[in-house]
N, C-alpha and C. Protein backbone atom coordinates (compact mmCIF):
# COMPACT_ATOMS: atom_id res chain seq x y z
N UNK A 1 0.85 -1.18 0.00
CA UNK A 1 0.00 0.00 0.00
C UNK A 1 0.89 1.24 0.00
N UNK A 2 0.59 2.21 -0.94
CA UNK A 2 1.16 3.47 -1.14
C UNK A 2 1.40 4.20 0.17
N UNK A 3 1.69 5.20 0.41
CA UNK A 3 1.49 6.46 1.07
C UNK A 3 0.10 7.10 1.12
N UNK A 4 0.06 7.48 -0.37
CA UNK A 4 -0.59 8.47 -0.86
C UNK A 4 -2.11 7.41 -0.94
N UNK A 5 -2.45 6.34 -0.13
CA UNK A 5 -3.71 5.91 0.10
C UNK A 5 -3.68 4.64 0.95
N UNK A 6 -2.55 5.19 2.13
CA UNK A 6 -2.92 4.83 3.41
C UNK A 6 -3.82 5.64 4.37
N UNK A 7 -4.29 5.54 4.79
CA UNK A 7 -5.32 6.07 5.72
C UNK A 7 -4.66 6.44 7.32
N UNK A 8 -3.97 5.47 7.62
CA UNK A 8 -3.43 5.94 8.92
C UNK A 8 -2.36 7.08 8.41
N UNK A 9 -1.64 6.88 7.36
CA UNK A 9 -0.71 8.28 7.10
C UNK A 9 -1.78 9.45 7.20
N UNK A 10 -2.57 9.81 6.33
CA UNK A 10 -3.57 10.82 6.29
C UNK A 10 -4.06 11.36 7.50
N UNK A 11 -4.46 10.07 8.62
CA UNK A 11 -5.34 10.83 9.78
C UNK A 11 -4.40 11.21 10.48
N UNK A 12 -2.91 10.62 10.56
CA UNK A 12 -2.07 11.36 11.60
C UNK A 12 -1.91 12.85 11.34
N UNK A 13 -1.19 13.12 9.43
CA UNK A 13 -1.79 14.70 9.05
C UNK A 13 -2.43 15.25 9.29
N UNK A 14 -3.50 14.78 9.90
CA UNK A 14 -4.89 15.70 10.18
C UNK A 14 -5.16 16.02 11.50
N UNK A 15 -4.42 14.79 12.12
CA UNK A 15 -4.04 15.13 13.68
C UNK A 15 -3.07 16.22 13.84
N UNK A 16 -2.33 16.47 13.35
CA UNK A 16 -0.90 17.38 13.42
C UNK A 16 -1.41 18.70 12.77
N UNK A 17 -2.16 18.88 11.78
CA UNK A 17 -2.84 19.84 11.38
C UNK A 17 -3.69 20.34 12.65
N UNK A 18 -4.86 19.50 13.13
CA UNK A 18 -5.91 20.01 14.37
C UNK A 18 -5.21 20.26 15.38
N UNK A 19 -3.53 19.84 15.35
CA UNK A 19 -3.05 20.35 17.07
C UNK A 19 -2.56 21.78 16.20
N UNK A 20 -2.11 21.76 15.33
CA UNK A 20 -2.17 23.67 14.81
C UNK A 20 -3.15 24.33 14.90
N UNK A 21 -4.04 23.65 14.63
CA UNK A 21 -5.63 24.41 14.11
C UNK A 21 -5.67 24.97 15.53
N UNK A 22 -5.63 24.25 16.78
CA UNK A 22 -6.20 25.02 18.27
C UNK A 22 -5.03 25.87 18.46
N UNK A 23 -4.01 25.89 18.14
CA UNK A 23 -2.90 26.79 18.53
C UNK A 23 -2.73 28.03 17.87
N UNK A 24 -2.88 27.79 16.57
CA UNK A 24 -3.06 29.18 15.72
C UNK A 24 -4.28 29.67 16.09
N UNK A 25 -5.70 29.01 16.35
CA UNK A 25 -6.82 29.84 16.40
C UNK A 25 -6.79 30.04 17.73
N UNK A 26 -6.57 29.73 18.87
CA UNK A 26 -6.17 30.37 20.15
C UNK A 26 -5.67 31.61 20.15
N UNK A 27 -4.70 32.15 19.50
CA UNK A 27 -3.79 33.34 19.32
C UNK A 27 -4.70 33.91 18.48
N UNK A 28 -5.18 33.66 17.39
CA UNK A 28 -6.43 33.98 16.38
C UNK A 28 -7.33 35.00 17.11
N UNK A 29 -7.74 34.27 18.09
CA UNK A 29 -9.21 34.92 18.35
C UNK A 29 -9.20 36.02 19.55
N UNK A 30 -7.76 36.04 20.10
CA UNK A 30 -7.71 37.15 20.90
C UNK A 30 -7.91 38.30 20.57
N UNK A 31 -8.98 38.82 21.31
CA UNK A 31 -9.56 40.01 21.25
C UNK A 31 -10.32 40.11 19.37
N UNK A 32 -11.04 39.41 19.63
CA UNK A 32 -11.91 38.94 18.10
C UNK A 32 -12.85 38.66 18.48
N UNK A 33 -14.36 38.69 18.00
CA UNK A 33 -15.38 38.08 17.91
C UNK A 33 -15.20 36.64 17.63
N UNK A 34 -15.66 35.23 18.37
CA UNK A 34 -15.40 34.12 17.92
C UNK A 34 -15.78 33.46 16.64
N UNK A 35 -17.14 34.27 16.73
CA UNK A 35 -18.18 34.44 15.35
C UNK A 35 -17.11 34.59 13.98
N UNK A 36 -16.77 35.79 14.07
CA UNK A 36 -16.18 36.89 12.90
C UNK A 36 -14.73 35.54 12.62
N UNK A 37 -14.21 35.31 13.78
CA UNK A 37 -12.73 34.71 13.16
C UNK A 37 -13.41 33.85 12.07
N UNK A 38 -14.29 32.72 13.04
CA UNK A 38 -14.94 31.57 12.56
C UNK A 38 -15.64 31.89 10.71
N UNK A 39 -15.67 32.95 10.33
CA UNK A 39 -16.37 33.57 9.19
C UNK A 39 -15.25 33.60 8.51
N UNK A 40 -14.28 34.39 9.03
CA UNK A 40 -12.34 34.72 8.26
C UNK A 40 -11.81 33.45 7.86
N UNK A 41 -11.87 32.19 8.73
CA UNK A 41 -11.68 30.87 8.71
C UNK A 41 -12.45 30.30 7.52
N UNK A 42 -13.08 30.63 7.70
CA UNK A 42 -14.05 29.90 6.52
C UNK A 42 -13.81 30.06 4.72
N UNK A 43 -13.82 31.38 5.01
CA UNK A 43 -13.42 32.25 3.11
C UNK A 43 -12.29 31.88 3.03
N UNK A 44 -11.12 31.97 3.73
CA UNK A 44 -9.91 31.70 3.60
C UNK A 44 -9.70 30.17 3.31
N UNK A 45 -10.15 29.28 3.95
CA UNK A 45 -10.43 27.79 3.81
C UNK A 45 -11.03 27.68 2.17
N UNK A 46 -12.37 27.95 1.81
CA UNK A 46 -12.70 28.34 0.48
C UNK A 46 -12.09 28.72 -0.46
N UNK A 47 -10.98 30.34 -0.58
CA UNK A 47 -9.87 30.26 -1.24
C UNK A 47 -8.78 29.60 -1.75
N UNK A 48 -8.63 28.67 -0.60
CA UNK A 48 -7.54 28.19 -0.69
C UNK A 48 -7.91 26.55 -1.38
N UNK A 49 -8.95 25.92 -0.93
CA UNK A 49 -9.15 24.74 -1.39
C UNK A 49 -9.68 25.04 -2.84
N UNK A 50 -10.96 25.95 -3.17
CA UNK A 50 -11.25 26.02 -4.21
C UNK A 50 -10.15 26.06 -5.52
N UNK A 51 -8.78 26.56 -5.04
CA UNK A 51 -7.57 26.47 -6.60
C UNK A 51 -7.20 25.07 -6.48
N UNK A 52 -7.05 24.44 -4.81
CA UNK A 52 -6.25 23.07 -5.01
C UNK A 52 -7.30 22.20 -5.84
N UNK A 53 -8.67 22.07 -5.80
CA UNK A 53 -9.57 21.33 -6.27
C UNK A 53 -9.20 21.47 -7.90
N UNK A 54 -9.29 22.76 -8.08
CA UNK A 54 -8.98 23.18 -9.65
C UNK A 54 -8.28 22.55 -10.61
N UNK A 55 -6.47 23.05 -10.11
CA UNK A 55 -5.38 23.15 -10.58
C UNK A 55 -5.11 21.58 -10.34
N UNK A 56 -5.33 20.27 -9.24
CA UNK A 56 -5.54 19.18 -9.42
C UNK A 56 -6.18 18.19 -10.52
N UNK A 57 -7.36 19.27 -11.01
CA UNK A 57 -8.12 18.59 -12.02
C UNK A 57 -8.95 17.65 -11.62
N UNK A 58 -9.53 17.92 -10.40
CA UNK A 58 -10.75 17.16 -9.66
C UNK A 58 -12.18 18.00 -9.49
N UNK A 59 -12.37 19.42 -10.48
CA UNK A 59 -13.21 19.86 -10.45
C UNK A 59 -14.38 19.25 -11.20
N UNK A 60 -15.61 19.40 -10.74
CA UNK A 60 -16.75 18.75 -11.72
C UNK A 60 -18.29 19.66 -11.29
N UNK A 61 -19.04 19.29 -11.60
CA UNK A 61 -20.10 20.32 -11.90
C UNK A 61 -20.99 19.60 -10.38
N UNK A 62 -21.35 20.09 -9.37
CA UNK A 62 -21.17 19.57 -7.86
C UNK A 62 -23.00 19.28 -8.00
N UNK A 63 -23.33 20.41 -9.20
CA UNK A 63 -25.25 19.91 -8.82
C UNK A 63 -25.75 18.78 -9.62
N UNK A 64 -24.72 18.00 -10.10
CA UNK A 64 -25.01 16.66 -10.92
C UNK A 64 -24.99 16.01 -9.93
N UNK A 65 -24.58 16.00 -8.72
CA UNK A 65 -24.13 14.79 -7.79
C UNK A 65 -25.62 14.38 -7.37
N UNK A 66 -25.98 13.00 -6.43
CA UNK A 66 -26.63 12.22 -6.34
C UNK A 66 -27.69 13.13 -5.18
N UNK A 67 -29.14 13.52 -5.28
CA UNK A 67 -29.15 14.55 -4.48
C UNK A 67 -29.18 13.96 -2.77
N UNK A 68 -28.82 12.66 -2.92
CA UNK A 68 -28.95 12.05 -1.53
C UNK A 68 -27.47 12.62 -0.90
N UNK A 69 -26.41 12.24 -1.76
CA UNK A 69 -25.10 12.98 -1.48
C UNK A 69 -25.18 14.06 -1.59
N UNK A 70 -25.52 15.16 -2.06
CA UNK A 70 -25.68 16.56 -1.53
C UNK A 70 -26.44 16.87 -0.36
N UNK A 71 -27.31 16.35 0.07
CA UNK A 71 -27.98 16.38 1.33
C UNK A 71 -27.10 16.21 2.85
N UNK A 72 -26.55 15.33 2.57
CA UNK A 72 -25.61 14.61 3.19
C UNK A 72 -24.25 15.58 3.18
N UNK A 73 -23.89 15.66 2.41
CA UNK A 73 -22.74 16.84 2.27
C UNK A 73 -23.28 17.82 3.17
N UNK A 74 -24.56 18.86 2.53
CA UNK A 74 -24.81 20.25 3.65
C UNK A 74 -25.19 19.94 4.51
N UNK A 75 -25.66 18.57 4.95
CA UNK A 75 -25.57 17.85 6.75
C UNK A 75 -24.23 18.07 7.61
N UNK A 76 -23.04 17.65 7.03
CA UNK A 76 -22.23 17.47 7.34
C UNK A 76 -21.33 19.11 7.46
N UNK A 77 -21.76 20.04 5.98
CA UNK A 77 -21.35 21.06 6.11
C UNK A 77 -21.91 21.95 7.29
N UNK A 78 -22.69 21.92 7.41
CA UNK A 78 -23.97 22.70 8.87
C UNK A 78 -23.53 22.14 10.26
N UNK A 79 -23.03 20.60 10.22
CA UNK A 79 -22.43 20.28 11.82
C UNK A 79 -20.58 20.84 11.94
N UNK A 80 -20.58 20.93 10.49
CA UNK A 80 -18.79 21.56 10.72
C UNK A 80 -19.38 22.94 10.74
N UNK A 81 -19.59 23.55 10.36
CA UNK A 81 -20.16 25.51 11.10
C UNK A 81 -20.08 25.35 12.38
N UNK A 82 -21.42 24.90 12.73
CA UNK A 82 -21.40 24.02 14.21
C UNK A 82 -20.48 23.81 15.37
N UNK A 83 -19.86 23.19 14.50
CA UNK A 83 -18.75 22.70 15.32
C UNK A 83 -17.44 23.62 15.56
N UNK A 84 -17.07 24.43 14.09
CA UNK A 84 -16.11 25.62 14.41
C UNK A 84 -17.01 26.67 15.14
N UNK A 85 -18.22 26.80 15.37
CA UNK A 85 -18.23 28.06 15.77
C UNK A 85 -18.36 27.71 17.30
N UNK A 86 -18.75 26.89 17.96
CA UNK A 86 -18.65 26.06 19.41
C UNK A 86 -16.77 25.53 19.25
N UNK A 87 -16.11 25.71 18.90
CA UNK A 87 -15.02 25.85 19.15
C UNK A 87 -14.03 26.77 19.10
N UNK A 88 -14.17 27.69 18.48
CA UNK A 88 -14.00 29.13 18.24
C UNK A 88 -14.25 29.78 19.38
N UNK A 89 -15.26 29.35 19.92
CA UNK A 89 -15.81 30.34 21.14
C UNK A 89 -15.26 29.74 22.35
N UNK A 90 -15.08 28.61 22.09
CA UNK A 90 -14.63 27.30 23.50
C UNK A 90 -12.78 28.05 23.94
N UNK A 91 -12.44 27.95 22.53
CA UNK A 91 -11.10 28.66 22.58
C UNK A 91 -11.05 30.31 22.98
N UNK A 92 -12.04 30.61 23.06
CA UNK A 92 -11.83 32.43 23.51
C UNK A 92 -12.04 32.37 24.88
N UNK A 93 -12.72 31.29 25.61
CA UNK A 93 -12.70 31.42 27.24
C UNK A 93 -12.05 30.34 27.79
N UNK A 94 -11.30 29.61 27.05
CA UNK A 94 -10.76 28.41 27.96
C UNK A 94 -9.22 27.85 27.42
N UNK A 95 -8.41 27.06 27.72
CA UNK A 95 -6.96 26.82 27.60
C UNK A 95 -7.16 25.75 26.74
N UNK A 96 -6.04 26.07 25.45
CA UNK A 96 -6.01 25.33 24.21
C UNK A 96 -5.75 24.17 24.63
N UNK A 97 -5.13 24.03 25.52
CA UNK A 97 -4.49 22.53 25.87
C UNK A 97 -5.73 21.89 26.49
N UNK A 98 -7.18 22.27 27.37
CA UNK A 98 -7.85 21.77 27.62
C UNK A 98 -9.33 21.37 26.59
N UNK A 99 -9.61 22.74 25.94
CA UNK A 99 -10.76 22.75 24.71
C UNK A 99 -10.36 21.73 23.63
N UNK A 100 -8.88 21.57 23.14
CA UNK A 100 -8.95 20.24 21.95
C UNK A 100 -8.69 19.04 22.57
N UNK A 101 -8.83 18.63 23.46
CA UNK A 101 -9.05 17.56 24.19
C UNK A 101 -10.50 16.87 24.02
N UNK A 102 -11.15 18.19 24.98
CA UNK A 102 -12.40 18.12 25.19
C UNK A 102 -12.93 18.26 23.83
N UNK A 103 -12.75 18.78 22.90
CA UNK A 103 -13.24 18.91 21.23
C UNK A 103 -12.76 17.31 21.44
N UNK A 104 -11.60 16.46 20.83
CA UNK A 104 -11.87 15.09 20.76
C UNK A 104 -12.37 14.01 21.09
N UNK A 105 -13.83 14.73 21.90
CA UNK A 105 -14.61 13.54 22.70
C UNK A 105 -15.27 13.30 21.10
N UNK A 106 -15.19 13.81 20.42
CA UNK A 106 -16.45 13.35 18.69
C UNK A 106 -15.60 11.87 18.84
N UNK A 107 -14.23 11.78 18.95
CA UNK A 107 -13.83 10.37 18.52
C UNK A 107 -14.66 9.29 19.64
N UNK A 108 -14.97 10.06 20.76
CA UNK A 108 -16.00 8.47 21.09
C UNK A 108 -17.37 8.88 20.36
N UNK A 109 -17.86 10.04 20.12
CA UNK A 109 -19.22 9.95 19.64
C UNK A 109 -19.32 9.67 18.58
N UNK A 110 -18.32 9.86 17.44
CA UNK A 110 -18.08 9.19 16.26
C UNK A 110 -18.24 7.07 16.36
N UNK A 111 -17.24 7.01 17.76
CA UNK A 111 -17.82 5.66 17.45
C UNK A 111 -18.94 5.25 17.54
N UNK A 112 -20.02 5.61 19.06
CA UNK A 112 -21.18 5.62 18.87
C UNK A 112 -21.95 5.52 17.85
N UNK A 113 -21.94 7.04 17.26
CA UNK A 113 -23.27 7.67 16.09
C UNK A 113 -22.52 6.12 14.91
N UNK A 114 -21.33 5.41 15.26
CA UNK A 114 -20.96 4.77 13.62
C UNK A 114 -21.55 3.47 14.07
N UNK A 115 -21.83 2.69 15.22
CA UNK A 115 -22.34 1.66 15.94
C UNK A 115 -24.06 2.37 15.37
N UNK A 116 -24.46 2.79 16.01
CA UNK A 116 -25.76 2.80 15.99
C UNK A 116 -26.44 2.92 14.49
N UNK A 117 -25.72 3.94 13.87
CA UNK A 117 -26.06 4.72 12.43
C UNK A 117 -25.99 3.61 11.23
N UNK A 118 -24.65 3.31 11.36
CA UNK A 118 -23.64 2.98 10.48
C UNK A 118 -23.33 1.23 10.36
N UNK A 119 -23.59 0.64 11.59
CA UNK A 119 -23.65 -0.41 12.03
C UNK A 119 -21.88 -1.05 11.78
N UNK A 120 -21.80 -0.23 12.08
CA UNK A 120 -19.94 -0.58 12.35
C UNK A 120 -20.13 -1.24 13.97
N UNK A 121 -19.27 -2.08 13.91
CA UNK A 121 -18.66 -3.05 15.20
C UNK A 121 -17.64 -3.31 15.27
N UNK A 122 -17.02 -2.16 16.83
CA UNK A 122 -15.62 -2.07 16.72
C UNK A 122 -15.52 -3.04 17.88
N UNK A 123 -14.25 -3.84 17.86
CA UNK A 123 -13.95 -5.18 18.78
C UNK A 123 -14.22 -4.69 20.16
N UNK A 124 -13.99 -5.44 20.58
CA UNK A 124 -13.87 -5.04 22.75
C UNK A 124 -12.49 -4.23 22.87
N UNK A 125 -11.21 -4.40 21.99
CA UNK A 125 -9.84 -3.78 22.21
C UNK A 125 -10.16 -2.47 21.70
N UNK A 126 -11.05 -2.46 20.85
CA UNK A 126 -10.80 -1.26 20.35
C UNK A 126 -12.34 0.21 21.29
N UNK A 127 -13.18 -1.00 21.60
CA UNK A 127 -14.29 -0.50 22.72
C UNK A 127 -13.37 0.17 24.07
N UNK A 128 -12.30 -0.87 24.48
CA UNK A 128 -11.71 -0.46 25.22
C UNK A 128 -10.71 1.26 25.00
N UNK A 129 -9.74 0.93 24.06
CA UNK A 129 -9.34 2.49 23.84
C UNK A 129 -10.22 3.58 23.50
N UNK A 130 -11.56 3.46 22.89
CA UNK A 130 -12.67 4.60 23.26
C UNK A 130 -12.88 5.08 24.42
N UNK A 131 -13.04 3.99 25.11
CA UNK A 131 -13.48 4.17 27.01
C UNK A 131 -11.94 5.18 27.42
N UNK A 132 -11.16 4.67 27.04
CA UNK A 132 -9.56 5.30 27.56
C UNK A 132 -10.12 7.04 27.06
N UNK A 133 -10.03 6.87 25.56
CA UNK A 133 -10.03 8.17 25.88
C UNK A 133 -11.19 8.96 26.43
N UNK A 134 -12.14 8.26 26.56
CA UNK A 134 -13.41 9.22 27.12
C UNK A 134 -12.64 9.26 28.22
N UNK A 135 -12.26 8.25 29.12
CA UNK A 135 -11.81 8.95 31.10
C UNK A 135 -11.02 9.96 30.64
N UNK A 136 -9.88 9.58 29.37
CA UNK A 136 -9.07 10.96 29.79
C UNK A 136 -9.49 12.39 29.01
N UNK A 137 -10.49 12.43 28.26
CA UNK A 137 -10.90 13.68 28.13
C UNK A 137 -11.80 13.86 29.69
N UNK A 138 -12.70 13.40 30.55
CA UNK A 138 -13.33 13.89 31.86
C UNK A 138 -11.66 14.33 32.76
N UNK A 139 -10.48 13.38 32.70
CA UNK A 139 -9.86 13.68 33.61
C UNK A 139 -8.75 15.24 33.44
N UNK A 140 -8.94 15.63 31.70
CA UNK A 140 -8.61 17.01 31.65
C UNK A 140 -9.67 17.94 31.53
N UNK A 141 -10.66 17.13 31.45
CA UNK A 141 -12.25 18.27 31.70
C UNK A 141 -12.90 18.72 33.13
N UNK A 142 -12.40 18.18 34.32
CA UNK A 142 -12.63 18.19 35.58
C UNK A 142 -12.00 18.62 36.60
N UNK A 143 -11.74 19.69 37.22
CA UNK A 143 -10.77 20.22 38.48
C UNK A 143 -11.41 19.03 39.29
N UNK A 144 -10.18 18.71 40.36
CA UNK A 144 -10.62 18.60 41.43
C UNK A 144 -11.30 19.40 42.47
């Protein structure tokens, strides 16, 4: 298997990317509306992907698509708003090192919503490292 369509290469990128994402937008939003960054974030994100899509040659005409997959897409686009703008704001009153923690509880609700939804069945080893990280997002979400 390649690189370029392994999957564990990719999500670690994306891990290393989201520990930037809380560090740059921490410094970001000082003294900012969480709203307004979360808006700046967005066009700029748009800019920038809209040439890579381009100049790749993966552009295509997006209202041909299946309208069940477009549905699904602005589902998904409306819980990422969602989700940056409840994190955007999470980061203007609280410590980066504690909010993307607490932001990575989706990886147990992801397994959940993928059990129930999705009918994925992840083993007991792998039930088990969900449980891990749920205690340790409560045990950086909780003063004594």
């Amino acid at each position: 298997m390649s690189i370029a369509s392994n999957w564990f290469f990719w999500a670690v990128l994306s891990a290393c990317f989201a520990a930037l994402t809380a560090i740059f937008a921490k410094v970001g939003v000082a003294g900012v509306d969480s709203d307004l960054a979360t808006l700046v974030r967005t066009v700029l994100i748009l800019f920038v992907l809209a040439p890579f899509v381009w100049l790749a040659g993966k552009w295509s005409n997006p209202l041909v698509l299946p309208p069940k997959t477009l549905l699904f897409l602005a589902l998904s686009a409306l819980a990422t708003g969602a989700s940056w703008i409840c994190y955007f704001r999470a980061l203007q009153f609280g410590e980066a090192s504690k909010v993307a923690p607490v932001d990575k509880f989706s990886l147990v609700l992801v397994a959940i919503f993928a059990f129930l939804f999705l009918g994925e069945r992840p083993s007991s080893r792998e039930w088990f490292g969900i449980g891990l990280v749920a205690s340790g997002v409560l045990v950086l979400a909780f003063r004594r």
